[in-house]
C-alpha atoms as a PDB file:
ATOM      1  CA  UNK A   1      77.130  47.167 249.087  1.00  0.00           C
ATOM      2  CA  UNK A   2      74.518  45.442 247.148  1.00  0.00           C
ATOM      3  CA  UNK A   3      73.879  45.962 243.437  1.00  0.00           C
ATOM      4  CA  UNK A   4      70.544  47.104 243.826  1.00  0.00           C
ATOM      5  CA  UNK A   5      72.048  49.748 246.331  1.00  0.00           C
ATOM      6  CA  UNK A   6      75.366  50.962 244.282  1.00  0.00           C
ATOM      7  CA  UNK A   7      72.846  51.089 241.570  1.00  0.00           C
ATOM      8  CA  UNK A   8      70.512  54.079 243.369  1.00  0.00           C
ATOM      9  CA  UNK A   9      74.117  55.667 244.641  1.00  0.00           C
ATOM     10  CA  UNK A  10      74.994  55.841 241.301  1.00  0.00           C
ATOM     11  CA  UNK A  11      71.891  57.359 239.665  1.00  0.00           C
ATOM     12  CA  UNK A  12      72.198  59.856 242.955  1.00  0.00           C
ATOM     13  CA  UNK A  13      75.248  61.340 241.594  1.00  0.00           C
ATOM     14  CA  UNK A  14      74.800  61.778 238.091  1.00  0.00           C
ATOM     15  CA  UNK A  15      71.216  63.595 239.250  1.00  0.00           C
ATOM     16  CA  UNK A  16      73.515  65.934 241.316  1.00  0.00           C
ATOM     17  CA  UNK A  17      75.609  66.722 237.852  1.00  0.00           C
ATOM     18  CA  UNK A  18      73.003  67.240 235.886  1.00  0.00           C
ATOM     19  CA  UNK A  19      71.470  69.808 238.756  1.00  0.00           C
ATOM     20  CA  UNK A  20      74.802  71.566 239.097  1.00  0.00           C
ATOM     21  CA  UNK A  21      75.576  74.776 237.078  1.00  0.00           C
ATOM     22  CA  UNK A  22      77.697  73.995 234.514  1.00  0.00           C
ATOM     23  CA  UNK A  23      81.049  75.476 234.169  1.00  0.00           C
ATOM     24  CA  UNK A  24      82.285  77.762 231.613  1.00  0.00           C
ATOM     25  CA  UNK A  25      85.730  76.837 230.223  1.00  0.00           C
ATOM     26  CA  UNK A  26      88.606  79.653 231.315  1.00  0.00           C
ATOM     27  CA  UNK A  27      89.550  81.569 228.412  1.00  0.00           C
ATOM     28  CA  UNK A  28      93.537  81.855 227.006  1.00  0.00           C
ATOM     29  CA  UNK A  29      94.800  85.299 228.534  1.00  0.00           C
ATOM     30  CA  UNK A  30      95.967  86.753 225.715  1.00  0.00           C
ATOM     31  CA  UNK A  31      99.230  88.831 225.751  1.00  0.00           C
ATOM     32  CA  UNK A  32      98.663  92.366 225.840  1.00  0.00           C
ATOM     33  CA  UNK A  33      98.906  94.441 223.057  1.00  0.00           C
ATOM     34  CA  UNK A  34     101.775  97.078 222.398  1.00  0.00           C
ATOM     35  CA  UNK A  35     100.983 100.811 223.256  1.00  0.00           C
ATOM     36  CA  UNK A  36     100.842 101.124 219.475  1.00  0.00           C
ATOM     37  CA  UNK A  37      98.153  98.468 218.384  1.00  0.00           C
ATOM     38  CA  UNK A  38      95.985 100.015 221.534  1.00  0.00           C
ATOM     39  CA  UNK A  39      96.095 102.939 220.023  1.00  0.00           C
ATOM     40  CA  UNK A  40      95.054 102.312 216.857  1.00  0.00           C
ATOM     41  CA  UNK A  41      91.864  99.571 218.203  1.00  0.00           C
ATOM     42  CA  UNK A  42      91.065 102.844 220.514  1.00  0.00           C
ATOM     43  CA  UNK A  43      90.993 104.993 216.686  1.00  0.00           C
ATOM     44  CA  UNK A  44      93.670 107.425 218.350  1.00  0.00           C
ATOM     45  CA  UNK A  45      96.953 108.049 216.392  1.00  0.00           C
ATOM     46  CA  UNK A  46      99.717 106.784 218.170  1.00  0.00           C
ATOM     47  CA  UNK A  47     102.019 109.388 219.889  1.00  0.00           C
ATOM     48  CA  UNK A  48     105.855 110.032 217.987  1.00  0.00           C
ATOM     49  CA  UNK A  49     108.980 109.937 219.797  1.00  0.00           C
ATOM     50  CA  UNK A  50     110.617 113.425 219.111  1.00  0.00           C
ATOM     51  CA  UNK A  51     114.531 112.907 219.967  1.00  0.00           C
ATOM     52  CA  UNK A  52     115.367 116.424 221.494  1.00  0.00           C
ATOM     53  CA  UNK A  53     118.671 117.605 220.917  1.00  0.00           C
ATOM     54  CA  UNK A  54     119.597 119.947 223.473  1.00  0.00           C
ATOM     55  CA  UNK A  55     121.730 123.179 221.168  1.00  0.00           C
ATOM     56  CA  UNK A  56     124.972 123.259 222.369  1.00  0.00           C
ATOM     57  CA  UNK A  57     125.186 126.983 224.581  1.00  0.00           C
ATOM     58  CA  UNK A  58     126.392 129.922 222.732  1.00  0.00           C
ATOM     59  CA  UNK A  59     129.526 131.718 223.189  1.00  0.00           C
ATOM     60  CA  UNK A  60     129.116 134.981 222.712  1.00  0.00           C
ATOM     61  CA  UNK A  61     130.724 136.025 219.353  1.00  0.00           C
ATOM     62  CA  UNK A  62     133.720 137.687 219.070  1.00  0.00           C
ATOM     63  CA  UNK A  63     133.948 139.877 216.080  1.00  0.00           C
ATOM     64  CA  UNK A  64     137.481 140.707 214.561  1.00  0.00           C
ATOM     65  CA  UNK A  65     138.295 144.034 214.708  1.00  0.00           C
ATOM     66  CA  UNK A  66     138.442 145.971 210.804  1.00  0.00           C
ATOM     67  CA  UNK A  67     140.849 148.472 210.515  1.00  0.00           C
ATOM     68  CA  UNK A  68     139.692 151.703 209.257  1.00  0.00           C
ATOM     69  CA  UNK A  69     142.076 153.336 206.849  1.00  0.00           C
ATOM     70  CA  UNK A  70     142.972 156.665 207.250  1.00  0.00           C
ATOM     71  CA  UNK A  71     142.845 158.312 204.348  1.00  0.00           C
ATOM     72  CA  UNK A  72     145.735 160.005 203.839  1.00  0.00           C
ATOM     73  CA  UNK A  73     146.397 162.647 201.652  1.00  0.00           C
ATOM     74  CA  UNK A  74     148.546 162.161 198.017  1.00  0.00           C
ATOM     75  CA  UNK A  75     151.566 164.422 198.148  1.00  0.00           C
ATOM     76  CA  UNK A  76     151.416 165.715 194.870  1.00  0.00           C
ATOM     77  CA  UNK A  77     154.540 164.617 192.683  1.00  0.00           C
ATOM     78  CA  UNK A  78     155.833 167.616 190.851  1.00  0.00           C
ATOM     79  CA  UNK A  79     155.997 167.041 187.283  1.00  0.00           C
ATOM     80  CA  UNK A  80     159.204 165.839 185.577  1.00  0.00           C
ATOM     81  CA  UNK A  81     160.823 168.730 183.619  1.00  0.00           C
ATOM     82  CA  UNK A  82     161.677 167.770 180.599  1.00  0.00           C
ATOM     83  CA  UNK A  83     165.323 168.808 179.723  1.00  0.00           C
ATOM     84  CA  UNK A  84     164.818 169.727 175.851  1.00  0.00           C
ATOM     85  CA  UNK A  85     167.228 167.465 173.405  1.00  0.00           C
ATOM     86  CA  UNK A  86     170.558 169.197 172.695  1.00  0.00           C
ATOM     87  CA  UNK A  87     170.348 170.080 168.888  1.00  0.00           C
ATOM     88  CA  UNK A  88     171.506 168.172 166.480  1.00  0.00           C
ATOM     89  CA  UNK A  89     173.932 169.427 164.194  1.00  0.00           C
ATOM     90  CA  UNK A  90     172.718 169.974 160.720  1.00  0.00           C
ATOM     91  CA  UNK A  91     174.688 167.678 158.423  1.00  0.00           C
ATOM     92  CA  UNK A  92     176.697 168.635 155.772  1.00  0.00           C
ATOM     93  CA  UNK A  93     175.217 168.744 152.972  1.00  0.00           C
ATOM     94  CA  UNK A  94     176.581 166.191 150.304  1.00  0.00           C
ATOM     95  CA  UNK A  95     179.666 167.209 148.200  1.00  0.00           C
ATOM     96  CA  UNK A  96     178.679 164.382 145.792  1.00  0.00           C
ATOM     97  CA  UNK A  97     176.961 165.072 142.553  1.00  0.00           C
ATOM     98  CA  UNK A  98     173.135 163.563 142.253  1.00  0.00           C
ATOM     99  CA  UNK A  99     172.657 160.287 141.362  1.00  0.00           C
ATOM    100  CA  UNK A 100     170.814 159.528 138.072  1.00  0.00           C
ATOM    101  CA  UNK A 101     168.603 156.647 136.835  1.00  0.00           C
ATOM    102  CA  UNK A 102     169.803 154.186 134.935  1.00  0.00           C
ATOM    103  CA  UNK A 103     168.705 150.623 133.899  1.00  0.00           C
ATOM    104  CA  UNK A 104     171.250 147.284 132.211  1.00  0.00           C
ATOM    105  CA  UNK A 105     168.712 144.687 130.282  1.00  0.00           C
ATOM    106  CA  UNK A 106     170.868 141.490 129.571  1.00  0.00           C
ATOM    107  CA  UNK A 107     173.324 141.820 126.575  1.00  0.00           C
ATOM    108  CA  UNK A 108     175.895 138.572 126.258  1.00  0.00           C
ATOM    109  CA  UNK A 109     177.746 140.900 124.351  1.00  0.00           C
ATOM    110  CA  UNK A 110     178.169 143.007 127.675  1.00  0.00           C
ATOM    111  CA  UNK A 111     180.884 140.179 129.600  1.00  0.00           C
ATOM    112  CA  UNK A 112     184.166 141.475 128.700  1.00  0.00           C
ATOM    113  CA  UNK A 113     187.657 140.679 129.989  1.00  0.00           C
ATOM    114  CA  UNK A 114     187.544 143.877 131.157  1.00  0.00           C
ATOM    115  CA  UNK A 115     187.582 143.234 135.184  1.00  0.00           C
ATOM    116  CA  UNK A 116     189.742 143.252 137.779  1.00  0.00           C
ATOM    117  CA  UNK A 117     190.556 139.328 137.673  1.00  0.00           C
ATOM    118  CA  UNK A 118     191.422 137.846 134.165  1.00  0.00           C
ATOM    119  CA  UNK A 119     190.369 134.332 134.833  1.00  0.00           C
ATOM    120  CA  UNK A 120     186.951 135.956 134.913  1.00  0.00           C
ATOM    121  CA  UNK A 121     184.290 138.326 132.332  1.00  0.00           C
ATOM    122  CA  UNK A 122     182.761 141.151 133.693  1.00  0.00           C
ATOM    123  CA  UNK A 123     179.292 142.759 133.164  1.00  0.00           C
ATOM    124  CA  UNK A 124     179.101 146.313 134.239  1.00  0.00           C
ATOM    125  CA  UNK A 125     175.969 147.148 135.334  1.00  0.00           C
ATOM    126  CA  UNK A 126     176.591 150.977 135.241  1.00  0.00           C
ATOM    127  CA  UNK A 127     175.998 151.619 138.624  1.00  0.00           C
ATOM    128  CA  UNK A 128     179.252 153.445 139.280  1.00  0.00           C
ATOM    129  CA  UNK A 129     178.469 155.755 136.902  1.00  0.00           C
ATOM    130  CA  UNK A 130     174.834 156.737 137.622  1.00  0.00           C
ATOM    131  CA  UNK A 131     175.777 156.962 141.604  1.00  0.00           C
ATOM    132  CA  UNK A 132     179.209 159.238 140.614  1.00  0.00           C
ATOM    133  CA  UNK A 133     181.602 156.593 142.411  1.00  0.00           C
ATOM    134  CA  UNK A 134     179.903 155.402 145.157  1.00  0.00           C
ATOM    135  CA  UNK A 135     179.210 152.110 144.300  1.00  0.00           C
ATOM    136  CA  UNK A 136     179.814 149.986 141.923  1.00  0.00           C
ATOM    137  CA  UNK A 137     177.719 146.578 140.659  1.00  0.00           C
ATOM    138  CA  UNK A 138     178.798 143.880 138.124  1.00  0.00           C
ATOM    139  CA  UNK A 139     178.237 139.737 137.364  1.00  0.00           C
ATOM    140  CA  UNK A 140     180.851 137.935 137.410  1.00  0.00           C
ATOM    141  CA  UNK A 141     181.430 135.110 134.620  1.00  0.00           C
ATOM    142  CA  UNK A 142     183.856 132.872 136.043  1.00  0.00           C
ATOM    143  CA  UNK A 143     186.126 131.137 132.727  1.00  0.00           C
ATOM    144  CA  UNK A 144     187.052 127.363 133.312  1.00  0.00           C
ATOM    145  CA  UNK A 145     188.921 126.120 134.608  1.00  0.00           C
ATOM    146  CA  UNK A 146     190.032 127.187 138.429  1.00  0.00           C
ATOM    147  CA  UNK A 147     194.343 127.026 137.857  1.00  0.00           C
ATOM    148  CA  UNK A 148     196.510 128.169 140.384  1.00  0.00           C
ATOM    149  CA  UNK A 149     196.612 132.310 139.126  1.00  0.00           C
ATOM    150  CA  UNK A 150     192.878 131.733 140.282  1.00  0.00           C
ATOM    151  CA  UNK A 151     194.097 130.837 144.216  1.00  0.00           C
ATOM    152  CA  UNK A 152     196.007 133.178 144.923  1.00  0.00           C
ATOM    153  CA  UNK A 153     195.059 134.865 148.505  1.00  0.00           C
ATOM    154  CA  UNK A 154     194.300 138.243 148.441  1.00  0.00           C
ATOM    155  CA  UNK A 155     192.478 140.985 150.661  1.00  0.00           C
ATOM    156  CA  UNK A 156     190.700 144.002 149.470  1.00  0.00           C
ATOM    157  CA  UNK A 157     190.361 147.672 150.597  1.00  0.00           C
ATOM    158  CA  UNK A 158     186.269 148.503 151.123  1.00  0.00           C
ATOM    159  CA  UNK A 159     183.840 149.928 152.932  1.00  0.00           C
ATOM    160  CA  UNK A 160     181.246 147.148 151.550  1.00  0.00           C
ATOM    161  CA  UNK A 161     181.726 144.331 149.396  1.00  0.00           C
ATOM    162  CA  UNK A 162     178.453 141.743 148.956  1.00  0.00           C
ATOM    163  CA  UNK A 163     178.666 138.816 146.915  1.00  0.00           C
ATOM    164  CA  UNK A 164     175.315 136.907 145.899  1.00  0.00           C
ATOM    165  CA  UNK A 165     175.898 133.536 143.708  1.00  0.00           C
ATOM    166  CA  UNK A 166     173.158 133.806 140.317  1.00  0.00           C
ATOM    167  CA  UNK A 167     174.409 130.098 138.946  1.00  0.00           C
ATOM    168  CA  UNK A 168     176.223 127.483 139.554  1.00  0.00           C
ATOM    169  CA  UNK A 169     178.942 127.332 142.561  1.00  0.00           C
ATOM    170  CA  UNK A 170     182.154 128.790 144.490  1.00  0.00           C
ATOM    171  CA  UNK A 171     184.126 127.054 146.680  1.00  0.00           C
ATOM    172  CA  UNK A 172     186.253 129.534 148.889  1.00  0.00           C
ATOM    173  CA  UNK A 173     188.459 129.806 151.773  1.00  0.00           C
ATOM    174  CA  UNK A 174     187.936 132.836 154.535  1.00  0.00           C
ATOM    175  CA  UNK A 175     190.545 133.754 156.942  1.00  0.00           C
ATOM    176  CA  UNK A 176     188.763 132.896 160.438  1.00  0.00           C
ATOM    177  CA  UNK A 177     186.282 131.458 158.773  1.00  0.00           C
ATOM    178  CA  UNK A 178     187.618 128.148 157.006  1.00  0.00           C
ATOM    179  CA  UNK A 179     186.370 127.004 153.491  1.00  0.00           C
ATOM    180  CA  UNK A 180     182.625 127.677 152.358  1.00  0.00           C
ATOM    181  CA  UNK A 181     180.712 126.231 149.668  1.00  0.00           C
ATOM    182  CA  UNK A 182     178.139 128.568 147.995  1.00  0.00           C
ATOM    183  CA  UNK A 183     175.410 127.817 145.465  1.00  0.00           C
ATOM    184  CA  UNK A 184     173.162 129.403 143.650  1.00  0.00           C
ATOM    185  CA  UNK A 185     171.435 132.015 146.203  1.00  0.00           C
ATOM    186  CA  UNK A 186     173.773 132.274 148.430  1.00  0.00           C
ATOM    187  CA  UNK A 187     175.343 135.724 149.742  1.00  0.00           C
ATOM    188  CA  UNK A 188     178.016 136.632 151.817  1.00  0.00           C
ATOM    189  CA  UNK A 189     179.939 140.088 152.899  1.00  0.00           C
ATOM    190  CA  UNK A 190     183.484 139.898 152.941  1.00  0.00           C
ATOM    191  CA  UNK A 191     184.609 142.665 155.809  1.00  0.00           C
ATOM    192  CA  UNK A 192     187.572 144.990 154.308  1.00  0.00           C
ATOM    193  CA  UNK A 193     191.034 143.646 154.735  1.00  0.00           C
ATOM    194  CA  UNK A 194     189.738 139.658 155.468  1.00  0.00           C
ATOM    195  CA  UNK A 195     191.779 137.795 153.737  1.00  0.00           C
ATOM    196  CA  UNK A 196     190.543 134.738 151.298  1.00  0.00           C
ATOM    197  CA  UNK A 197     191.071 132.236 148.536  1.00  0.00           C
ATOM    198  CA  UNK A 198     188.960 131.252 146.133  1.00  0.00           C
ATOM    199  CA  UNK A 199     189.724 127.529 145.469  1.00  0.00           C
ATOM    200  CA  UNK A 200     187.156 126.020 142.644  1.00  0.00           C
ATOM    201  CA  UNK A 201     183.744 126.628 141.399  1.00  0.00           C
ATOM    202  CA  UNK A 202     181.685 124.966 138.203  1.00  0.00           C
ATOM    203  CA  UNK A 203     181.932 126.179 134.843  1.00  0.00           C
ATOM    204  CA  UNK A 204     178.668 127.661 134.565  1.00  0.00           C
ATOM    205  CA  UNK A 205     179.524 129.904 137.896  1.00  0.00           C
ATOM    206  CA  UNK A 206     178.123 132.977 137.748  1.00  0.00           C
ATOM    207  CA  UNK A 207     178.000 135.980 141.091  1.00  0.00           C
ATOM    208  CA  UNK A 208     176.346 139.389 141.568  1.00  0.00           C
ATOM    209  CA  UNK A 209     178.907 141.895 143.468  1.00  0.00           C
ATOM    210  CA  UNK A 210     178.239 145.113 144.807  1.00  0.00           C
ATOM    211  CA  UNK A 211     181.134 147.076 146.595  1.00  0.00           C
ATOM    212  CA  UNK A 212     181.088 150.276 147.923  1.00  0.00           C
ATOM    213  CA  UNK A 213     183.307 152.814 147.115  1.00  0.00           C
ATOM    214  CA  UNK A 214     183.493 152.197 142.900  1.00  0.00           C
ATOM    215  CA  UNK A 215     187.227 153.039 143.099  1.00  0.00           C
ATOM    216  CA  UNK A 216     189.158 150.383 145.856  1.00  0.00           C
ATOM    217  CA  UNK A 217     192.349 148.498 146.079  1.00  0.00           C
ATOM    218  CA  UNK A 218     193.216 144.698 146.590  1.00  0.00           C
ATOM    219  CA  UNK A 219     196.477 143.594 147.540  1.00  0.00           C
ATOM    220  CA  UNK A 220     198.209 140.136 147.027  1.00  0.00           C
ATOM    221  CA  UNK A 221     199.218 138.361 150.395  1.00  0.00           C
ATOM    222  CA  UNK A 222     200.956 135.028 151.483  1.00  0.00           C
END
């Protein structure tokens, strides 16, 4: 072809492009939106998934049986007798004379060698007399020092004899019982017939004895 004619072909074409309709550019599909996000462009609440849990079927109910008490009738209990006490005997009533009041305030002049041991004073108290013989009371001076005529083992014949240390201390010897010490407040009974030593006690030693009946024996023994 000759210029002049590629140059009208030319200007032929670009008259047909310019004629044509242009054309619009295809749009981007866009993905589609989830149910939710329609919902809420459309102005409509979204719809809520309710999980339905279908209730297990009943059983029917079995209800346990309650017994019913009978009442039953209480058989009445007769009443315990009660067997009246078989009398007592009235006791005798006391051969011994009344006992009288009597008092002993502390008198030194009262200790006197007077006793039934003579390594020892005595102070009578004067309760033999005011109870008529059945008891007598007295404190016991114990002279210095413990010899041999002090250990000599003895028993005595009573219904009571209680022994409670004022001063100082005894040192004695109990048959079935061994040797016991005793200081000031201590007491002791000495059963009738148990047979005992005393071995030592302090210079100052001083004991309260009361012994039941005022009139009793003591015997020497090996």
């Amino acid at each position: 072809m000759t210029p002049t004619k590629r140059t009208a072909a030319a200007r032929k074409v670009a008259a047909a492009k310019q004629a044509a309709p242009a054309k619009k550019p295809a749009r981007a599909k866009q993905p589609a939106a989830p149910p939710a996000a329609a919902g809420k462009a459309a102005g409509v609440a979204p719809a809520r998934t309710v999980n339905v849990t279908k209730a297990a079927p009943r059983r029917p109910g079995v209800r346990a049986a309650t017994p019913v008490l009978t009442a039953r009738r209480a058989r009445a209990t007769p009443a315990s007798r009660k067997v009246p006490a078989a009398a007592k005997p009235a006791a005798p009533a006391s051969s011994r004379p009344p006992q009288v009041f009597t008092v002993s305030h502390l008198q030194e002049t009262d200790f006197k060698a007077e006793g039934l041991r003579t390594y020892a004073l005595y102070r009578d108290l004067g309760i033999a007399a005011a109870t008529a013989g059945l008891c007598q009371a007295h404190v016991i001076r114990f002279v210095p020092p413990c010899t041999d005529a002090v250990r000599k083992r003895h028993a005595h014949a009573v219904e009571l004899q209680l022994v409670y240390v004022l001063k100082g201390w005894i040192k004695n010897e109990f048959e079935g019982q061994g040797e016991q010490m005793m200081s000031t407040g201590s007491c002791w009974i000495q059963p009738s017939g148990i047979r005992h030593t005393v071995l030592d006690y302090s210079p100052d030693c001083e004991v309260l004895e009361i012994i039941l009946p005022a009139d009793f024996t003591t015997e020497e023994v090996a």
